[in-house]
N, C-alpha and C. Protein backbone atom coordinates (compact mmCIF):
# COMPACT_ATOMS: atom_id res chain seq x y z
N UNK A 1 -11.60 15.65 22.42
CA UNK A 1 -11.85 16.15 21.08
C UNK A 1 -10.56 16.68 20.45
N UNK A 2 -10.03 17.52 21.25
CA UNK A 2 -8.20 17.90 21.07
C UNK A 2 -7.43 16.53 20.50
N UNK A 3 -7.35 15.79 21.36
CA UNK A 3 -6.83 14.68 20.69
C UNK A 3 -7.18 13.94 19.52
N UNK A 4 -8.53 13.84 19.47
CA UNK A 4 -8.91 12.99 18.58
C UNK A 4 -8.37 14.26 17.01
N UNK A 5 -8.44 15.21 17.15
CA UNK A 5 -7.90 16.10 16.04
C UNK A 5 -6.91 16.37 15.48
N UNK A 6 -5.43 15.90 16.38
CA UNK A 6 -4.40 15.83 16.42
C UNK A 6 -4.29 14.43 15.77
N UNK A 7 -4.48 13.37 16.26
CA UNK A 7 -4.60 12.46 15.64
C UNK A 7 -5.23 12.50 14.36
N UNK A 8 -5.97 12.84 14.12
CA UNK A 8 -6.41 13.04 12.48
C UNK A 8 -5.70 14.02 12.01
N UNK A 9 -5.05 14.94 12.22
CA UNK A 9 -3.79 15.47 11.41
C UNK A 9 -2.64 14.63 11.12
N UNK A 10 -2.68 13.93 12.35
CA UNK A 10 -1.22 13.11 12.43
C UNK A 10 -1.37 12.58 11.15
N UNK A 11 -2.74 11.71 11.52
CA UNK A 11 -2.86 10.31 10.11
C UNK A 11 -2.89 10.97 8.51
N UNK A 12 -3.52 11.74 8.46
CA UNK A 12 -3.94 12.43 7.58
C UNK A 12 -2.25 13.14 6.53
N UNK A 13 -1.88 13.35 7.55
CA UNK A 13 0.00 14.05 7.52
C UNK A 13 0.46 12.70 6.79
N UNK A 14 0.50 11.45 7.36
CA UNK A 14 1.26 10.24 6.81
C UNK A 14 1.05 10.15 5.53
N UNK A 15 -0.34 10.36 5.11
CA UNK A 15 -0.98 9.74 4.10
C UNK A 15 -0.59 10.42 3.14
N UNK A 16 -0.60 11.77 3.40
CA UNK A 16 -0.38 12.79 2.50
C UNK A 16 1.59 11.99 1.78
N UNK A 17 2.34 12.05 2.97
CA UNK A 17 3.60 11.54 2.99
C UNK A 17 3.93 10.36 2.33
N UNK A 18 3.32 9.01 2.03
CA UNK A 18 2.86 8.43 1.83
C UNK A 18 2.82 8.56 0.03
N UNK A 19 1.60 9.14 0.33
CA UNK A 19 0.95 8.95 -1.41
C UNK A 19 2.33 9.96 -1.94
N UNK A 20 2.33 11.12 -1.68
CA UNK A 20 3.94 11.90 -2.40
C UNK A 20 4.91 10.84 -2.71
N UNK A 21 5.78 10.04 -1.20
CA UNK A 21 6.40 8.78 -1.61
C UNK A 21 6.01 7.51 -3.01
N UNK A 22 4.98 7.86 -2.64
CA UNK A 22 4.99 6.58 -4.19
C UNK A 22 4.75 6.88 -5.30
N UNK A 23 4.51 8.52 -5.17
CA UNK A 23 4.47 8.74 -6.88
C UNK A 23 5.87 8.86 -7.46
N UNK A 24 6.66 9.79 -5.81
CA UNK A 24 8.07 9.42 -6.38
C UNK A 24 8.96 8.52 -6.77
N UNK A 25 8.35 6.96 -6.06
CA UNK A 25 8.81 5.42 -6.55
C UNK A 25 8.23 5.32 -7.90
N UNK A 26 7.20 5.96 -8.31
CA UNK A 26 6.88 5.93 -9.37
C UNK A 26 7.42 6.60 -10.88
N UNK A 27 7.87 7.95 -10.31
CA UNK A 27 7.94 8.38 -11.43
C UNK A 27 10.45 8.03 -11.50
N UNK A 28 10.97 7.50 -10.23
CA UNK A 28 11.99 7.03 -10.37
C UNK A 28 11.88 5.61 -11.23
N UNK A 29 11.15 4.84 -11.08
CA UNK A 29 10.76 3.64 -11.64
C UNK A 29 10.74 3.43 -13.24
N UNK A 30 10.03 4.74 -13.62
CA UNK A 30 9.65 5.28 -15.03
C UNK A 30 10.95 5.75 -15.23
N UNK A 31 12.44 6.29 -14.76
CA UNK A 31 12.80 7.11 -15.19
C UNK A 31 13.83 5.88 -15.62
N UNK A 32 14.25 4.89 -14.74
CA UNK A 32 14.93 4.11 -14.96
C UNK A 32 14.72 2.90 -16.24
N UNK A 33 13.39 2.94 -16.25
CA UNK A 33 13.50 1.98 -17.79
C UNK A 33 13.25 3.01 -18.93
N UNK A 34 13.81 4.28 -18.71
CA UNK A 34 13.59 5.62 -20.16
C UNK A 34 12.27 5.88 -20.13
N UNK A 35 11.55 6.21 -19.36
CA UNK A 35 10.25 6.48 -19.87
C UNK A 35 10.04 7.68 -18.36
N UNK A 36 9.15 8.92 -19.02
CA UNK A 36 8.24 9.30 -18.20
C UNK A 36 7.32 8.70 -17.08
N UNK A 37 6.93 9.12 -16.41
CA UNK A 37 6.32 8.97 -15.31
C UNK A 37 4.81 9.16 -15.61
N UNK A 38 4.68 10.10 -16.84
CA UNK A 38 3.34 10.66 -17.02
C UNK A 38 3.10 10.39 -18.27
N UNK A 39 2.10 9.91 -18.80
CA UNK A 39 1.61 9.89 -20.38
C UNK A 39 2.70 10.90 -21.25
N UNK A 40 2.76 10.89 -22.13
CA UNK A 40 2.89 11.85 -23.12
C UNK A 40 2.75 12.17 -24.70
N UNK A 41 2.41 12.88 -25.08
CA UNK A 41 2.12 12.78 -26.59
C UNK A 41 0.82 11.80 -26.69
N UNK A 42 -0.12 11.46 -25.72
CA UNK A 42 -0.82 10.77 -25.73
C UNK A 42 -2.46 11.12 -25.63
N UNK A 43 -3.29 10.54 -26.26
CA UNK A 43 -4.60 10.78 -26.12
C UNK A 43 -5.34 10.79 -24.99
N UNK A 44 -4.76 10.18 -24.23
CA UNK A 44 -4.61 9.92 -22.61
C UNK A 44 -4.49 10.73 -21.52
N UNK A 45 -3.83 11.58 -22.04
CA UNK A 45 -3.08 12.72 -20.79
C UNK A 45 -4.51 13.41 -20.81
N UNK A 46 -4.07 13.46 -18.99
CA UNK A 46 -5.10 14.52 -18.35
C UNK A 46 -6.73 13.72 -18.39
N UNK A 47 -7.15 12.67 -19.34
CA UNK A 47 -8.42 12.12 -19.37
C UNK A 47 -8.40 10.56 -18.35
N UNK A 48 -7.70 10.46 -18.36
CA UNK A 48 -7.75 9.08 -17.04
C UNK A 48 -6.14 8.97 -16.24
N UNK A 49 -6.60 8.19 -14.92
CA UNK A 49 -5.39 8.01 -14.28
C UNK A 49 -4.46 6.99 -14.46
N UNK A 50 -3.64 6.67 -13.55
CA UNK A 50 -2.40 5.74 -13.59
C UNK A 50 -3.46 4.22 -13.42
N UNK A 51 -4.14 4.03 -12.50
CA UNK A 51 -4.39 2.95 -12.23
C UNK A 51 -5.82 2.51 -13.24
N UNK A 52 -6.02 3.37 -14.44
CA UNK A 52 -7.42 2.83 -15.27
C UNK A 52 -6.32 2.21 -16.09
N UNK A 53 -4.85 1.92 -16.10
CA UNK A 53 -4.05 0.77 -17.06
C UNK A 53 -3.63 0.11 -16.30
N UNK A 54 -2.78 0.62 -15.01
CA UNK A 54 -2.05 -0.43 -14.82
C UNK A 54 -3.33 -1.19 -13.39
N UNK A 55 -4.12 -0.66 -12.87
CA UNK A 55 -4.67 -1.15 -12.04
C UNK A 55 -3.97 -0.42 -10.79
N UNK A 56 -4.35 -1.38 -9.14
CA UNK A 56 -3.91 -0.40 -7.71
C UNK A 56 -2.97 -0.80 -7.54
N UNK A 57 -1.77 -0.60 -7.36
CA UNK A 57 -0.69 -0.19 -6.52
C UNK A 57 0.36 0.23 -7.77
N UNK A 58 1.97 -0.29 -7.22
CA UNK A 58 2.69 0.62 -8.20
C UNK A 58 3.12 -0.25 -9.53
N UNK A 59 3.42 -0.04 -10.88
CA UNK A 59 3.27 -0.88 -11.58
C UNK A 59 4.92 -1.49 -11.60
N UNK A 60 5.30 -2.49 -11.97
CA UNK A 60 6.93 -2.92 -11.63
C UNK A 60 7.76 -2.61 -13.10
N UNK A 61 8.75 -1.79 -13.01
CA UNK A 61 9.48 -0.91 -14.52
C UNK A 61 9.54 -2.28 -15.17
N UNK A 62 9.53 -1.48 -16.54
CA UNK A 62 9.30 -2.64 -18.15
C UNK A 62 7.81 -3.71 -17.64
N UNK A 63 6.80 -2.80 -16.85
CA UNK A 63 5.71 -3.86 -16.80
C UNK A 63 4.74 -3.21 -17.96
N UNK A 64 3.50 -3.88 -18.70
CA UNK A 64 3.38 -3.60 -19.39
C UNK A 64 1.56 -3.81 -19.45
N UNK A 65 0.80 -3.44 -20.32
CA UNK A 65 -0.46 -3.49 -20.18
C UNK A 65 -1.20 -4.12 -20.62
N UNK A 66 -1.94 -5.26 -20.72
CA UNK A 66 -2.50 -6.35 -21.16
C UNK A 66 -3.44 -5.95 -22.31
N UNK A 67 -4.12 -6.13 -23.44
CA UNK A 67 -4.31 -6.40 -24.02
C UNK A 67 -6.35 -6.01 -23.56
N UNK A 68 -6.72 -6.87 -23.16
CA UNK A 68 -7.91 -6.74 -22.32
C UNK A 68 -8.60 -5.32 -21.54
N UNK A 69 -6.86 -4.91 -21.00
CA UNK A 69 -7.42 -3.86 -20.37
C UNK A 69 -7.54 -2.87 -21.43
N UNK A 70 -7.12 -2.79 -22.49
CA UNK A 70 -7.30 -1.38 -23.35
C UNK A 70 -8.77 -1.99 -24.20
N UNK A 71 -8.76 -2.83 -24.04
CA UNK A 71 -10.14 -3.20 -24.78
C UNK A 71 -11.16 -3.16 -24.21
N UNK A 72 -11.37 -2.67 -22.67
CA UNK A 72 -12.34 -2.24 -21.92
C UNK A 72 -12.82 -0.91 -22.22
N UNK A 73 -11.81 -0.16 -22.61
CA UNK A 73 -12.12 1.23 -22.77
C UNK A 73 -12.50 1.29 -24.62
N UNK A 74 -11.89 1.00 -25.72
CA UNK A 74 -11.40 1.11 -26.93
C UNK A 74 -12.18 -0.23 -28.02
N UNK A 75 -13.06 -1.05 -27.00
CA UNK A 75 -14.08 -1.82 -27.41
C UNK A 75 -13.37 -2.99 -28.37
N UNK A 76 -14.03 -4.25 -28.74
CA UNK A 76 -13.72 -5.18 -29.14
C UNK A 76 -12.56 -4.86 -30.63
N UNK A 77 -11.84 -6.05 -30.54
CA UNK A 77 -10.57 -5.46 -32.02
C UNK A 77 -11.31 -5.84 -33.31
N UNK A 78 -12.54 -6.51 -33.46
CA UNK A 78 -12.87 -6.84 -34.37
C UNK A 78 -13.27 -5.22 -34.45
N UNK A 79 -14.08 -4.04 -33.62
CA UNK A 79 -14.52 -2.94 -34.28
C UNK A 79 -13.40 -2.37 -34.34
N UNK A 80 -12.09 -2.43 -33.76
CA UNK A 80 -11.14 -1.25 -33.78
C UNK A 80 -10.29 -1.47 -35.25
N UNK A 81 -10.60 -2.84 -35.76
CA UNK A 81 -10.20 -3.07 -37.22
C UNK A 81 -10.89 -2.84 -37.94
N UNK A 82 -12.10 -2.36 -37.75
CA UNK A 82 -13.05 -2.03 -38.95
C UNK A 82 -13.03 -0.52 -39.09
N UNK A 83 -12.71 0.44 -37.66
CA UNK A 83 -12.29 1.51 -37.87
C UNK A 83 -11.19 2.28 -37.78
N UNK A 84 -10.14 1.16 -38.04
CA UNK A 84 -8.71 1.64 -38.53
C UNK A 84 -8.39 1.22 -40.39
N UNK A 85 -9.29 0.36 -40.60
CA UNK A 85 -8.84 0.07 -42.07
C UNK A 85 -8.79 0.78 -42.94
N UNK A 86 -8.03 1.07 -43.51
CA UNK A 86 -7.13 2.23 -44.58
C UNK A 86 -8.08 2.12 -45.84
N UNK A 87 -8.87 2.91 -46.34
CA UNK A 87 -9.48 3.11 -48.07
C UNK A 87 -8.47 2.64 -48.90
N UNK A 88 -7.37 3.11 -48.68
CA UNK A 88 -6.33 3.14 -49.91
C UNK A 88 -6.22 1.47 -49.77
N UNK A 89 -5.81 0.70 -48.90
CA UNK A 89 -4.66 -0.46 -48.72
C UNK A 89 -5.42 -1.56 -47.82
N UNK A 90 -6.62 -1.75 -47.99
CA UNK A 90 -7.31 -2.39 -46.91
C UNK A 90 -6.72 -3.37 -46.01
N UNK A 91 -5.50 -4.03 -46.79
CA UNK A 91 -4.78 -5.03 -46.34
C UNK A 91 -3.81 -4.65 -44.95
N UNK A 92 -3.54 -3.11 -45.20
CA UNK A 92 -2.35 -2.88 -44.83
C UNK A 92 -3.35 -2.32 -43.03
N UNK A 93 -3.85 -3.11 -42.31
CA UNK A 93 -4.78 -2.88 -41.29
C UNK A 93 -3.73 -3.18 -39.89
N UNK A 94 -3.63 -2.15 -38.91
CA UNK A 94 -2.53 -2.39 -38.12
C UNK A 94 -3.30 -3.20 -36.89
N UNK A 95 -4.81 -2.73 -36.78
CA UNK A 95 -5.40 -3.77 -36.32
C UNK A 95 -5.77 -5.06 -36.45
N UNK A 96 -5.73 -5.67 -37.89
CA UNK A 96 -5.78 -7.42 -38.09
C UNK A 96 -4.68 -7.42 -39.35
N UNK A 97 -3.64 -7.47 -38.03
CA UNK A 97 -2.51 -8.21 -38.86
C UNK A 97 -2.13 -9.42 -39.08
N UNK A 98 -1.41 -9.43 -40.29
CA UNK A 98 -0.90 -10.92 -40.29
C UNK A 98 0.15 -11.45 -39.61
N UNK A 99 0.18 -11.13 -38.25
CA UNK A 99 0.76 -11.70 -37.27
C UNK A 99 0.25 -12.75 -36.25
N UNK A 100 -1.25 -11.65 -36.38
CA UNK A 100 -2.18 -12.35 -35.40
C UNK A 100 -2.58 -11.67 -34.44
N UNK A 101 -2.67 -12.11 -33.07
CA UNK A 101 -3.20 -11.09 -32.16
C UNK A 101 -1.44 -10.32 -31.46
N UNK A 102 -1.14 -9.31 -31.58
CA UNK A 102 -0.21 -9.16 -30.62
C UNK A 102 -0.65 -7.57 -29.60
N UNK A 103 0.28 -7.84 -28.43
CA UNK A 103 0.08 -6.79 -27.58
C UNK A 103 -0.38 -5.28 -28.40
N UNK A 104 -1.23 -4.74 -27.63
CA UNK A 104 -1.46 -2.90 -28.16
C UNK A 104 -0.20 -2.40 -27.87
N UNK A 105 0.49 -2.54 -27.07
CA UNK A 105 1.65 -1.90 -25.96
C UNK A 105 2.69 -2.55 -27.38
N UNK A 106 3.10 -2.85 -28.09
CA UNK A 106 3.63 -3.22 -29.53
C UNK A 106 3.66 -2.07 -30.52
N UNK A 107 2.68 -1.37 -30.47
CA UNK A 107 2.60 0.18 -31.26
C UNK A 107 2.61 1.63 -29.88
N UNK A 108 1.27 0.83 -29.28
CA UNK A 108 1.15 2.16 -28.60
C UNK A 108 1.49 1.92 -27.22
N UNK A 109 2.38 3.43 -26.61
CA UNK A 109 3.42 3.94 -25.55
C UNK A 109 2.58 4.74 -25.00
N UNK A 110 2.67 4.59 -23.85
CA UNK A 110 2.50 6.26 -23.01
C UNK A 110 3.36 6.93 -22.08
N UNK A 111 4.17 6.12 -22.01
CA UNK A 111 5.48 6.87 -21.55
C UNK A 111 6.62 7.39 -22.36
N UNK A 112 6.52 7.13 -23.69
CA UNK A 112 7.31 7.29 -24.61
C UNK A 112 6.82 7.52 -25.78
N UNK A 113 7.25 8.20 -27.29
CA UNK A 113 6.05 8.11 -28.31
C UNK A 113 5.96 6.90 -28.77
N UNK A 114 4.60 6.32 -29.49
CA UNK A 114 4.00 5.56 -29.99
C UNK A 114 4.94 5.13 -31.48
N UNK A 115 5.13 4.13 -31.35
CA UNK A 115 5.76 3.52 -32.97
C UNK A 115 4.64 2.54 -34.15
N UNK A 116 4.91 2.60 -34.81
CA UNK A 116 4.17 1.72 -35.96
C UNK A 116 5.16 0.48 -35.67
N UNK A 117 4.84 -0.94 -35.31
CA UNK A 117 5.63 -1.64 -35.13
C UNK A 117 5.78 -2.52 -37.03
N UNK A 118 4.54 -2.33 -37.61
CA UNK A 118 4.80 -3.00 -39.28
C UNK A 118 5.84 -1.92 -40.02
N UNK A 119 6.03 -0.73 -39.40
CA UNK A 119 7.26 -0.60 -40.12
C UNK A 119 8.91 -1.22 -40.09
N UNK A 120 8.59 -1.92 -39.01
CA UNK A 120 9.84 -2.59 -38.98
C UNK A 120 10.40 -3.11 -40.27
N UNK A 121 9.59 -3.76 -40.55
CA UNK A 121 9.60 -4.94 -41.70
C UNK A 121 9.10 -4.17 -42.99
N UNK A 122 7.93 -2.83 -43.10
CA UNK A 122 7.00 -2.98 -44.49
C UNK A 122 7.93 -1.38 -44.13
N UNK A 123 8.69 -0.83 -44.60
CA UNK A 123 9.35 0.14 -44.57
C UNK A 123 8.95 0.91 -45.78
N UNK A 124 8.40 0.58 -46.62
CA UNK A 124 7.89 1.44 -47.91
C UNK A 124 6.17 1.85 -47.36
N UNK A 125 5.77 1.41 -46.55
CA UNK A 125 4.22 1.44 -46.10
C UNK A 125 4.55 3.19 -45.68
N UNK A 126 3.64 4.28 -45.84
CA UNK A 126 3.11 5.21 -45.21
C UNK A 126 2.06 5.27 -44.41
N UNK A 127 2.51 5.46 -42.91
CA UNK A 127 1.73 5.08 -41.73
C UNK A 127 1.78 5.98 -40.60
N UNK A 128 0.65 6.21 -39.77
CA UNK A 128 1.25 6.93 -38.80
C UNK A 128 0.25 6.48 -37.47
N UNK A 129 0.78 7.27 -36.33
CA UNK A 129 -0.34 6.20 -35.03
C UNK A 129 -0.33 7.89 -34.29
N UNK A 130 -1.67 8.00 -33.94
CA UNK A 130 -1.81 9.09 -32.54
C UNK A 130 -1.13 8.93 -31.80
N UNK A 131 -0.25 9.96 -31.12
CA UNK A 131 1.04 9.97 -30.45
C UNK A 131 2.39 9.86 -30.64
N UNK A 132 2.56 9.50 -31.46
CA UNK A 132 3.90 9.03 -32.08
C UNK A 132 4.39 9.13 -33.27
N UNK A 133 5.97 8.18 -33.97
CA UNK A 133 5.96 8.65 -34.92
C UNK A 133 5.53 8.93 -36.09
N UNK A 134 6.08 9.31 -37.09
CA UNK A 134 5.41 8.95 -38.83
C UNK A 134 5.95 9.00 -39.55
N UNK A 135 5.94 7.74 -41.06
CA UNK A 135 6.06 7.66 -41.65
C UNK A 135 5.39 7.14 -42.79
């Protein structure tokens, strides 16, 4: 019984060792492509973990989050365009743009703040995104 207890400290000790090690691959990983390790400025923090985006194991720096997976949580884009469309500018919808479909991870960051990516181009537009900047 001695043994068998020791042994379950032992293992138990690794694991602990272990999971510490890879958050630290993790949050070095994050540090190296400029970004946090942890959400920030985000709607996110503290309400779900690392792996409800990127999935199980560690994610590989500048990897990025599909499209699908935020639409599991944040529901189809046809509703997320019907409840982002602006009164004022109906046109000006960051959800059905005239681009077409592009990545969420295009506006919204969680390791970094969130950008309006149509300001690139519509620079007179007044816009702003949860988390990030504004203009």
């Amino acid at each position: 019984m001695k043994r068998f207890r020791l042994i379950l400290i032992f293992v138990f000790s690794l694991a602990v060792v272990a999971y510490v090690g890879f958050g630290e691959g993790l949050i070095q990983a994050a540090k190296a492509a400029g970004q946090t390790a942890v959400p920030q400025q985000s709607q996110h923090t503290g309400k779900i973990d690392c792996a409800s985006c990127h999935g199980k194991g560690s994610p590989e720096p500048d990897s990025t989050v599909e499209n699908p997976r935020c639409l599991e949580c944040h529901g189809p884009m046809e509703e997320l365009a019907k409840r982002s469309e602006p009164a004022d500018f109906p046109d000006r919808n960051p959800h059905k743009s005239h681009l077409g479909d592009i990545a969420c991870t295009v506006c919204h960051h969680e390791h970094s703040p969130s950008t309006v990516y149509c300001l690139d181009c519509h620079r007179n537009f007044k816009m702003k995104i949860p988390g990030g900047t504004e203009n």
